[in-house]
N, C-alpha and C. Protein backbone atom coordinates (compact mmCIF):
# COMPACT_ATOMS: atom_id res chain seq x y z
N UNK A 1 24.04 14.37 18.14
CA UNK A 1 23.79 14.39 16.72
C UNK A 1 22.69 13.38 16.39
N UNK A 2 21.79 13.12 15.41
CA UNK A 2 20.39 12.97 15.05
C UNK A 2 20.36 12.97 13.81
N UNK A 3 20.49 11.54 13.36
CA UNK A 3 20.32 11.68 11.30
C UNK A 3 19.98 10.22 11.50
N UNK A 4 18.79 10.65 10.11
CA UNK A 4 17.66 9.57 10.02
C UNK A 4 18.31 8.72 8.81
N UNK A 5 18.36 7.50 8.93
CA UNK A 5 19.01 6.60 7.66
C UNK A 5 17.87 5.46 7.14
N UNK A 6 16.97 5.62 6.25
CA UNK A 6 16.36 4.79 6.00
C UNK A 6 16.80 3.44 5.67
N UNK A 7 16.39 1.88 6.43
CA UNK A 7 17.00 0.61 5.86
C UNK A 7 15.64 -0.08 5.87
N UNK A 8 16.55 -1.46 5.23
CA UNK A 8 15.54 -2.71 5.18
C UNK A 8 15.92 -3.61 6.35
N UNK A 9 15.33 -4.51 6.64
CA UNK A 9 15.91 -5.72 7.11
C UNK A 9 15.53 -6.80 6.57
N UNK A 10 16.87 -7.47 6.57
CA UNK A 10 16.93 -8.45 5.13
C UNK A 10 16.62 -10.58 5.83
N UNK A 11 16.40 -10.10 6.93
CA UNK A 11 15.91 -11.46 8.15
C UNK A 11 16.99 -11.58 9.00
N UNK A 12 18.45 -10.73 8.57
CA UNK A 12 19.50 -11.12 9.43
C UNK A 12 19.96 -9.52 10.16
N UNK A 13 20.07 -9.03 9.15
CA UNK A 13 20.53 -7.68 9.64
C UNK A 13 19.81 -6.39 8.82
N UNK A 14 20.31 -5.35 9.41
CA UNK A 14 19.55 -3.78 8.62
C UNK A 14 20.72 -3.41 7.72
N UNK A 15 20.05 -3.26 6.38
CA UNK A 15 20.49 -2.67 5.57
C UNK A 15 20.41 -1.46 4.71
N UNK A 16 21.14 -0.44 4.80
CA UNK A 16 21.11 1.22 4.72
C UNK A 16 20.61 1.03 3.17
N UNK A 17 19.59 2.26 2.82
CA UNK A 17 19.36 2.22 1.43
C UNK A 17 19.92 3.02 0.71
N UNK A 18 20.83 3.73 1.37
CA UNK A 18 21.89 4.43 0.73
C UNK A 18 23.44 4.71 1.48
N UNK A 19 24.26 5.31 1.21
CA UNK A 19 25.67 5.00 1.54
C UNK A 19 25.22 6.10 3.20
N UNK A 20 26.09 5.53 3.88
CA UNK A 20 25.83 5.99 5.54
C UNK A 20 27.33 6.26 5.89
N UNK A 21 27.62 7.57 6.05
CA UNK A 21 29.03 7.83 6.75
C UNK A 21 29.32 8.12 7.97
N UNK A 22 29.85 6.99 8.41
CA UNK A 22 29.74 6.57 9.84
C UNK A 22 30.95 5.53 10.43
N UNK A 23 31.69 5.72 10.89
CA UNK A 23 32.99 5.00 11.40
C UNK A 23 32.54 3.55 11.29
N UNK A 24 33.29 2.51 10.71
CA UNK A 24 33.49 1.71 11.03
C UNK A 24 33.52 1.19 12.40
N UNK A 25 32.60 0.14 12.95
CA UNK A 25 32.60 -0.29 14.14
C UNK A 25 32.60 1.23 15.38
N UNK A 26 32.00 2.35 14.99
CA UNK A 26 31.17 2.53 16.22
C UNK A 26 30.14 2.93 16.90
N UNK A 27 30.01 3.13 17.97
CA UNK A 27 28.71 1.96 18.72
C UNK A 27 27.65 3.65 17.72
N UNK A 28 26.88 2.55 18.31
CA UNK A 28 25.49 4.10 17.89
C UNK A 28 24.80 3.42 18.60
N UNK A 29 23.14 4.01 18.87
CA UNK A 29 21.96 3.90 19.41
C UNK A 29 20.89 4.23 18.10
N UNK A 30 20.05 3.05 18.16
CA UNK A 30 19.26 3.70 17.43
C UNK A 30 17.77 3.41 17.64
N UNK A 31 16.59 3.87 17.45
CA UNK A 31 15.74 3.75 17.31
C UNK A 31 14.42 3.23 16.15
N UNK A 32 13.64 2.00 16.32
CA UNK A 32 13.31 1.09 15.04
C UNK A 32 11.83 1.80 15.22
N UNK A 33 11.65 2.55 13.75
CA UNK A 33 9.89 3.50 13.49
C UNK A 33 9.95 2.97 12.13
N UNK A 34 8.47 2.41 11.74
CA UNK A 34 8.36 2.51 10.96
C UNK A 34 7.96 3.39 10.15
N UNK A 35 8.67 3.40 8.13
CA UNK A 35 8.68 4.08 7.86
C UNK A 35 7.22 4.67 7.12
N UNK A 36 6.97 5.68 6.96
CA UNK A 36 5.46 6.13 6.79
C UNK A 36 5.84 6.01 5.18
N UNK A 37 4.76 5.51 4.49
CA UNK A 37 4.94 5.52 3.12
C UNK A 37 3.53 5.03 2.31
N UNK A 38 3.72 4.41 1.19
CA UNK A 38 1.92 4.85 0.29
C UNK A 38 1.45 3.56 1.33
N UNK A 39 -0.01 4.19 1.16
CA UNK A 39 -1.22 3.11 2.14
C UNK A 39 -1.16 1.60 1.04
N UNK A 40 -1.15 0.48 1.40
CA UNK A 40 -1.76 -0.48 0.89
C UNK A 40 -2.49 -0.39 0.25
N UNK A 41 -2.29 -1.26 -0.68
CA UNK A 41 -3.37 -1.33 -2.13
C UNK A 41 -4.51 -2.34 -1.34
N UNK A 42 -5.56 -1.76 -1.91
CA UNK A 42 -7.02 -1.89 -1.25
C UNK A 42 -7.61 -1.83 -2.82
N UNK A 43 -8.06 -3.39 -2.99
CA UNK A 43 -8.76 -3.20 -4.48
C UNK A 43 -10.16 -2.84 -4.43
N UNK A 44 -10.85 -3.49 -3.30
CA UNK A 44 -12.18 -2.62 -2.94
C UNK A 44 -12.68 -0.83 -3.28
N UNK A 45 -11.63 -0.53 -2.76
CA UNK A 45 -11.58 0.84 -2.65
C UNK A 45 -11.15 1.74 -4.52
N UNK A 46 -10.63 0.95 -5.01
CA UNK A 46 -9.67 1.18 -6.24
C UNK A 46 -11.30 0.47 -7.30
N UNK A 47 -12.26 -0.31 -7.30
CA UNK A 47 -13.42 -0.85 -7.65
C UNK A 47 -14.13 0.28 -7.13
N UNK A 48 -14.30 1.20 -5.95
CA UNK A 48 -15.29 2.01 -5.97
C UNK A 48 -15.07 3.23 -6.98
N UNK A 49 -14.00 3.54 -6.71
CA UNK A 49 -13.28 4.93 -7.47
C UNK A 49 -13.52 4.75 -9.18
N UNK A 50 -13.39 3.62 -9.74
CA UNK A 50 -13.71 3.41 -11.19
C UNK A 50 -15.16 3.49 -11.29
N UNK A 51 -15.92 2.93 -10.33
CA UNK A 51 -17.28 2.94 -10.62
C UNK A 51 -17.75 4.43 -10.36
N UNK A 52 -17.19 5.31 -9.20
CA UNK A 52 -17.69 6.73 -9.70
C UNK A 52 -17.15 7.37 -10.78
N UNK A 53 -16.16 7.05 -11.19
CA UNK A 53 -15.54 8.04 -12.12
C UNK A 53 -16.52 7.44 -13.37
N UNK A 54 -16.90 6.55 -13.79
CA UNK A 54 -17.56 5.76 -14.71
C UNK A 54 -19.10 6.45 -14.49
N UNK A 55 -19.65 6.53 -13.29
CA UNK A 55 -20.99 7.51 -12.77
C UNK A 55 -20.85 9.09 -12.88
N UNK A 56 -19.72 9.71 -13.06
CA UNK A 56 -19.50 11.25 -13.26
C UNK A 56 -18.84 11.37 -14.60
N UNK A 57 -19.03 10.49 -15.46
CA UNK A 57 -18.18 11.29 -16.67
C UNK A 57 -18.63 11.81 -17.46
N UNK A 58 -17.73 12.71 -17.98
CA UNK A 58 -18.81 13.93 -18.87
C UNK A 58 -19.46 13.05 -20.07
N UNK A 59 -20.78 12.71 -20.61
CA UNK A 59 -21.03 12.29 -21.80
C UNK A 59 -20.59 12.72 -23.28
N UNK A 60 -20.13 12.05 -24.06
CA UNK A 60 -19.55 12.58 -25.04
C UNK A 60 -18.35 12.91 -25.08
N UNK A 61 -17.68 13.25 -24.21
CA UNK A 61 -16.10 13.80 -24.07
C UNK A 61 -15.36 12.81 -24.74
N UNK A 62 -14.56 13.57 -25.46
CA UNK A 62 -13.27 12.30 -26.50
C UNK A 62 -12.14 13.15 -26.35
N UNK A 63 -10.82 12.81 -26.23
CA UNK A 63 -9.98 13.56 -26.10
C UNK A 63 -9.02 12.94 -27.24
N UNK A 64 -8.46 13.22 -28.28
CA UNK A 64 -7.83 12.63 -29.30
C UNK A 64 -6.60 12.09 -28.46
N UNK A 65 -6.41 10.40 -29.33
CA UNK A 65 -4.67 10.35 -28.66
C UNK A 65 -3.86 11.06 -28.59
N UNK A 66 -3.75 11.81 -30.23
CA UNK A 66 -2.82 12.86 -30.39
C UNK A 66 -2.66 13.66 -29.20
N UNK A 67 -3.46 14.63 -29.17
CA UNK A 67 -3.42 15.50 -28.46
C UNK A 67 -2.80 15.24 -26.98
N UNK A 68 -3.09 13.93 -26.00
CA UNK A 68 -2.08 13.41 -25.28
C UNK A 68 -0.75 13.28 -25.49
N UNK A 69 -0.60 13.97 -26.77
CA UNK A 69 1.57 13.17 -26.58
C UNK A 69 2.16 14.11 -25.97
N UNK A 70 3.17 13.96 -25.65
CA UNK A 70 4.12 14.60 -24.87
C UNK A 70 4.48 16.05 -25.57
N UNK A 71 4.99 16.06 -27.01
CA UNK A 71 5.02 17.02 -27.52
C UNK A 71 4.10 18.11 -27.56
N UNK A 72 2.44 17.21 -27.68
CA UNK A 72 1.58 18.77 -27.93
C UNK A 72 1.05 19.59 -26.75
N UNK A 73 1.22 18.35 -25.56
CA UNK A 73 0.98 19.01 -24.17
C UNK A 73 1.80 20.07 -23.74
N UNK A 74 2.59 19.53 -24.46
CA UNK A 74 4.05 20.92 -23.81
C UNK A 74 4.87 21.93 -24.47
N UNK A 75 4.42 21.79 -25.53
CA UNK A 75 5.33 22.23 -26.91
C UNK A 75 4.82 23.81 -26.62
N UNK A 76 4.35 24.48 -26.23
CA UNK A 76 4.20 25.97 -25.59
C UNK A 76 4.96 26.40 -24.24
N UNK A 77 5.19 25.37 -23.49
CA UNK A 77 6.18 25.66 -22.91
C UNK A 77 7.79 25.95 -22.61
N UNK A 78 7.95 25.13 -24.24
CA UNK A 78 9.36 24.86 -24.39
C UNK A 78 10.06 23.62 -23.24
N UNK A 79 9.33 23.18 -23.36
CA UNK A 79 10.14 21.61 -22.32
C UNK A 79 10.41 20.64 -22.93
């Protein structure tokens, strides 16, 4: 049997990030991978992306606050 339990380790021991059903005291084997998850914040990279988006934007474009609220974006959908 083969089930993946995501934890932390807290400097002393691993701790499950959610409830793990599993006998009390017995043995297992396990294997330590880390877990794949968002890339590091890279402000370099996050400074280039504003400066193109700032180099491609449409001139003139205004988009009213209004029109951002939650209601008018969706209010045709019924959500």
């Amino acid at each position: 049997m083969s089930v993946v339990i995501r934890m932390r380790f807290d400097g002393k021991v691993f701790v499950p990030e959610e409830p793990v059903d599993v006998p009390v005291n017995e043995p297992l084997d396990f294997e330590l991978k880390q877990a794949a998850g968002p890339a590091p914040w890279d402000a370099e990279k996050a400074r280039q992306a504003i400066k193109w988006l700032a180099e491609h934007a449409i001139p003139g474009l205004n988009i009213p606050d209004d029109a951002l609220r939650r209601e008018n974006m969706y209010e045709d959908r019924g959500l």
